[in-house]
C-alpha atoms as a PDB file:
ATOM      1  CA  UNK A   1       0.000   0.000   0.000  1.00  0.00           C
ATOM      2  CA  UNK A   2       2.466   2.638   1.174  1.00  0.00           C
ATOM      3  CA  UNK A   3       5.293   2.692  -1.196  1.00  0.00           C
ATOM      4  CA  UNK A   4       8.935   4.146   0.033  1.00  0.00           C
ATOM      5  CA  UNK A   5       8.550   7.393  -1.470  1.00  0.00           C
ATOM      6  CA  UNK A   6       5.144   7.642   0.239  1.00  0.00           C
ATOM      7  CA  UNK A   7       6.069   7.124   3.709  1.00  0.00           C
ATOM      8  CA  UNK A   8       9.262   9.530   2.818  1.00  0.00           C
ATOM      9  CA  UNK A   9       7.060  12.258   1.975  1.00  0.00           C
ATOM     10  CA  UNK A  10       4.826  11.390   4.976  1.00  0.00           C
ATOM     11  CA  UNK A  11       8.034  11.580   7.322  1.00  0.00           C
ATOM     12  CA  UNK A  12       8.682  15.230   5.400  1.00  0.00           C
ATOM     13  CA  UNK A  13       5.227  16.430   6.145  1.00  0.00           C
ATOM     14  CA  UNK A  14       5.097  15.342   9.656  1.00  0.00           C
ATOM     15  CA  UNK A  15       8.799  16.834  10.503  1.00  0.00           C
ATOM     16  CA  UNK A  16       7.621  19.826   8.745  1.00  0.00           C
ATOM     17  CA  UNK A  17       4.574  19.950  10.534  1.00  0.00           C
ATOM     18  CA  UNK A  18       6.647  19.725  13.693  1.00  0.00           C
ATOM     19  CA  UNK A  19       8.726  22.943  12.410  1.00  0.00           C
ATOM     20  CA  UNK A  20       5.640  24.740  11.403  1.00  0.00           C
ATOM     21  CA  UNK A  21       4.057  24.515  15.475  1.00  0.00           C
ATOM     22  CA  UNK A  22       6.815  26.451  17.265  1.00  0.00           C
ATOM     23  CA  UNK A  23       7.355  28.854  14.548  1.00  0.00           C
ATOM     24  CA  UNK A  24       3.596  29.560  14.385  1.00  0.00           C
ATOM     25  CA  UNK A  25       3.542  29.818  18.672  1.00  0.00           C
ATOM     26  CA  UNK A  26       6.473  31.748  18.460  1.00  0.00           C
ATOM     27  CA  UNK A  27       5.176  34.506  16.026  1.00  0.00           C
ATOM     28  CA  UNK A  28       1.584  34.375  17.978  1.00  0.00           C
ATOM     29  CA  UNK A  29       3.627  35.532  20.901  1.00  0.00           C
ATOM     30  CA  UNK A  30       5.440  37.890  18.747  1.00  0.00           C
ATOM     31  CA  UNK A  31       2.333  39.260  17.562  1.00  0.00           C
ATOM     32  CA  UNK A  32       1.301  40.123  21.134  1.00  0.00           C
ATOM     33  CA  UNK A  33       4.794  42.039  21.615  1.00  0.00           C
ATOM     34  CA  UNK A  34       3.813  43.571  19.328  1.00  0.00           C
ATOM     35  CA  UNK A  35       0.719  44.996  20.013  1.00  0.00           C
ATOM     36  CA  UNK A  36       1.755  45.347  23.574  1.00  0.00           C
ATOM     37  CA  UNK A  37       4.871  47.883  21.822  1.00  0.00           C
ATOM     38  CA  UNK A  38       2.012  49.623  19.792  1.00  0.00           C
ATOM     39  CA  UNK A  39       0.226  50.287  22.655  1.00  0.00           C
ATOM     40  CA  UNK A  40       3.222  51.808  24.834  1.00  0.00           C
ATOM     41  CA  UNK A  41       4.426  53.894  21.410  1.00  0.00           C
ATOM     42  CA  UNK A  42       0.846  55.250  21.452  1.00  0.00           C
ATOM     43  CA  UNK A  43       0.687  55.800  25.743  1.00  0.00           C
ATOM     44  CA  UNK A  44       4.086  57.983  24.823  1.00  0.00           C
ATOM     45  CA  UNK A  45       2.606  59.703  22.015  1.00  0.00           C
ATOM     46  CA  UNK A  46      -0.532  60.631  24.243  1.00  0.00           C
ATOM     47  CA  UNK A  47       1.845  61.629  27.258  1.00  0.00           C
ATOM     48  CA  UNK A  48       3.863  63.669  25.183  1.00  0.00           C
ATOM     49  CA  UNK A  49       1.224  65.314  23.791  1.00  0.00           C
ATOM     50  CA  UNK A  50       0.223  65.866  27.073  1.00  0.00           C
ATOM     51  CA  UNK A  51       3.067  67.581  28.346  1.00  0.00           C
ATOM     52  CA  UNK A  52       3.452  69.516  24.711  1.00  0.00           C
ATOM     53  CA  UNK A  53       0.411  71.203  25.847  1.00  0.00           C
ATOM     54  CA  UNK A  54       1.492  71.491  29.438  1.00  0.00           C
ATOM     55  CA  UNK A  55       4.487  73.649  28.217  1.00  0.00           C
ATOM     56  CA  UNK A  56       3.076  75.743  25.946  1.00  0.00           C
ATOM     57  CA  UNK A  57       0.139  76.369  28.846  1.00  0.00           C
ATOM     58  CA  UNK A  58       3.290  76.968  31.179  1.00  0.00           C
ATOM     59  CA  UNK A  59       4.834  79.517  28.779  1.00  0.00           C
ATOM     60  CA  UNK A  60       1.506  81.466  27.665  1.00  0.00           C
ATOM     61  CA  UNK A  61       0.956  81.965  31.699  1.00  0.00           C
ATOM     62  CA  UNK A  62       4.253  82.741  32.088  1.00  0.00           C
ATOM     63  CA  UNK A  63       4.390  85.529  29.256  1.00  0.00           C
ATOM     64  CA  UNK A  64       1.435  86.748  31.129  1.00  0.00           C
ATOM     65  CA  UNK A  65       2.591  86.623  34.566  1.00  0.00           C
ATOM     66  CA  UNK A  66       5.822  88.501  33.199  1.00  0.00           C
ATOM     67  CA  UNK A  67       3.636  91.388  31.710  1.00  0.00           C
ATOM     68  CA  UNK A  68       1.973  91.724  34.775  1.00  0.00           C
ATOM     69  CA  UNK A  69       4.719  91.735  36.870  1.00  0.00           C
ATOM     70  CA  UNK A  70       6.308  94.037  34.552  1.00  0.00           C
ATOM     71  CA  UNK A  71       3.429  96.352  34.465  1.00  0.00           C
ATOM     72  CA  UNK A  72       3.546  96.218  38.436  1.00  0.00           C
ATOM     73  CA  UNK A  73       7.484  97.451  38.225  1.00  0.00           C
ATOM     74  CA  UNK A  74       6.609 100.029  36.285  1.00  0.00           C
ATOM     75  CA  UNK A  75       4.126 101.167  38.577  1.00  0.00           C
ATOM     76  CA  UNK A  76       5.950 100.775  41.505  1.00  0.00           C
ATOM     77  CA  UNK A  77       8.877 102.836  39.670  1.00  0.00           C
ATOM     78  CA  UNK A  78       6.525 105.736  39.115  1.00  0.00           C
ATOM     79  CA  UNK A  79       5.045 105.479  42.183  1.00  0.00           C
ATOM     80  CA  UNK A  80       8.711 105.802  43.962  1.00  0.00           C
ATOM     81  CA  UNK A  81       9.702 108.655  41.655  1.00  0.00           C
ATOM     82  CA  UNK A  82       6.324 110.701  42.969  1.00  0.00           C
ATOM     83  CA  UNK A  83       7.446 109.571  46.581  1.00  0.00           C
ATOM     84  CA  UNK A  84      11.108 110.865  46.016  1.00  0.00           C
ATOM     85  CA  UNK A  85       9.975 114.242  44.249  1.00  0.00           C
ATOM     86  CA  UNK A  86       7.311 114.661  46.971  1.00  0.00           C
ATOM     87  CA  UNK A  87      10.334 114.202  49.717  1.00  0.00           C
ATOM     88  CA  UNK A  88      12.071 116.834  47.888  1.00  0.00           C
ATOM     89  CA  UNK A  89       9.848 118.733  47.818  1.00  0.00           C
ATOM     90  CA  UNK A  90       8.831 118.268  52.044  1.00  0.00           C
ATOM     91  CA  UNK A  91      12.854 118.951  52.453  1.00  0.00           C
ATOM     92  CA  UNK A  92      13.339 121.886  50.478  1.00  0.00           C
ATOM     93  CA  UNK A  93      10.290 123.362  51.891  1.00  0.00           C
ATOM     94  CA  UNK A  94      11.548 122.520  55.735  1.00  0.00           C
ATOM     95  CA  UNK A  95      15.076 123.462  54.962  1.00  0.00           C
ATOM     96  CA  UNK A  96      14.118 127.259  54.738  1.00  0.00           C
ATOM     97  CA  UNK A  97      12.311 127.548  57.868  1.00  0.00           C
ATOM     98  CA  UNK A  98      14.827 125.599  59.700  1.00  0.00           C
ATOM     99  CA  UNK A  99      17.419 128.081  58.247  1.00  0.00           C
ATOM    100  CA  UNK A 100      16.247 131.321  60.494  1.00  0.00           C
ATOM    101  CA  UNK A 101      15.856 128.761  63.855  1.00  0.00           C
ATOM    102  CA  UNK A 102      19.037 128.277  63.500  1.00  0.00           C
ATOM    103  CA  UNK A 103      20.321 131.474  63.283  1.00  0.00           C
ATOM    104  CA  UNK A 104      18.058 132.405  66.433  1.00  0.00           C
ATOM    105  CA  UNK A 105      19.891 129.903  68.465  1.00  0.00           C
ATOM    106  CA  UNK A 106      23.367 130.379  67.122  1.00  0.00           C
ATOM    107  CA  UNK A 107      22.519 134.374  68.141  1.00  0.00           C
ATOM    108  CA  UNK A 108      21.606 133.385  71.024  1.00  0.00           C
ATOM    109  CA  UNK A 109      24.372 131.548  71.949  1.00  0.00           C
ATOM    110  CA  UNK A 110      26.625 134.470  71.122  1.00  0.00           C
ATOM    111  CA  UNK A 111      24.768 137.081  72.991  1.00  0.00           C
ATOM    112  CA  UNK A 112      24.664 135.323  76.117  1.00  0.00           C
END
């Protein structure tokens, strides 16, 4: 019935067979790698993303902070210029009445 070239073939298909099993199990398991890798690569993508956003949230807020704060200094300049002039003005006005005190005491002094 089976002829030599029969059960040859047979012994071919069967050792094949036995190849095929762990190379198929082996690229089932390197199917789920990956899809496992996909879905890190796209986790990453979505973080980075993420923190794209983050940063460019950060530097809008920032730019804004800085114009406030900026806008404050300026302020705060002015508002220190009026207080020196004002001073200035409080000294100069002081200085002459102070001037003929003074002289009262220093004449005073000298008379006695």
């Amino acid at each position: 019935m089976f002829s030599p070239a029969e059960a040859l073939l047979f012994a071919a298909l069967v050792a094949t067979t036995a190849c095929l099993v762990p190379m198929y199990m082996r690229l089932k398991r390197l199917d789920r790698y990956h899809a496992q890798y996909r879905d890190m690569v796209d986790w990453s993508a979505t973080a980075l993303v993420g923190a794209s956003n983050a940063v460019q949230s950060f530097a809008q807020d920032g730019r804004m902070v800085l114009e406030d704060l900026s806008r404050e200094i300026e302020s705060a300049k002015a508002a220190l210029d009026e207080l020196k002039a004002e001073r200035l003005r409080l000294t100069n006005a002081a200085q002459p009445a102070a001037a003929p005190q003074e002289t009262a005491v220093g004449a005073g002094l000298t008379g006695a």
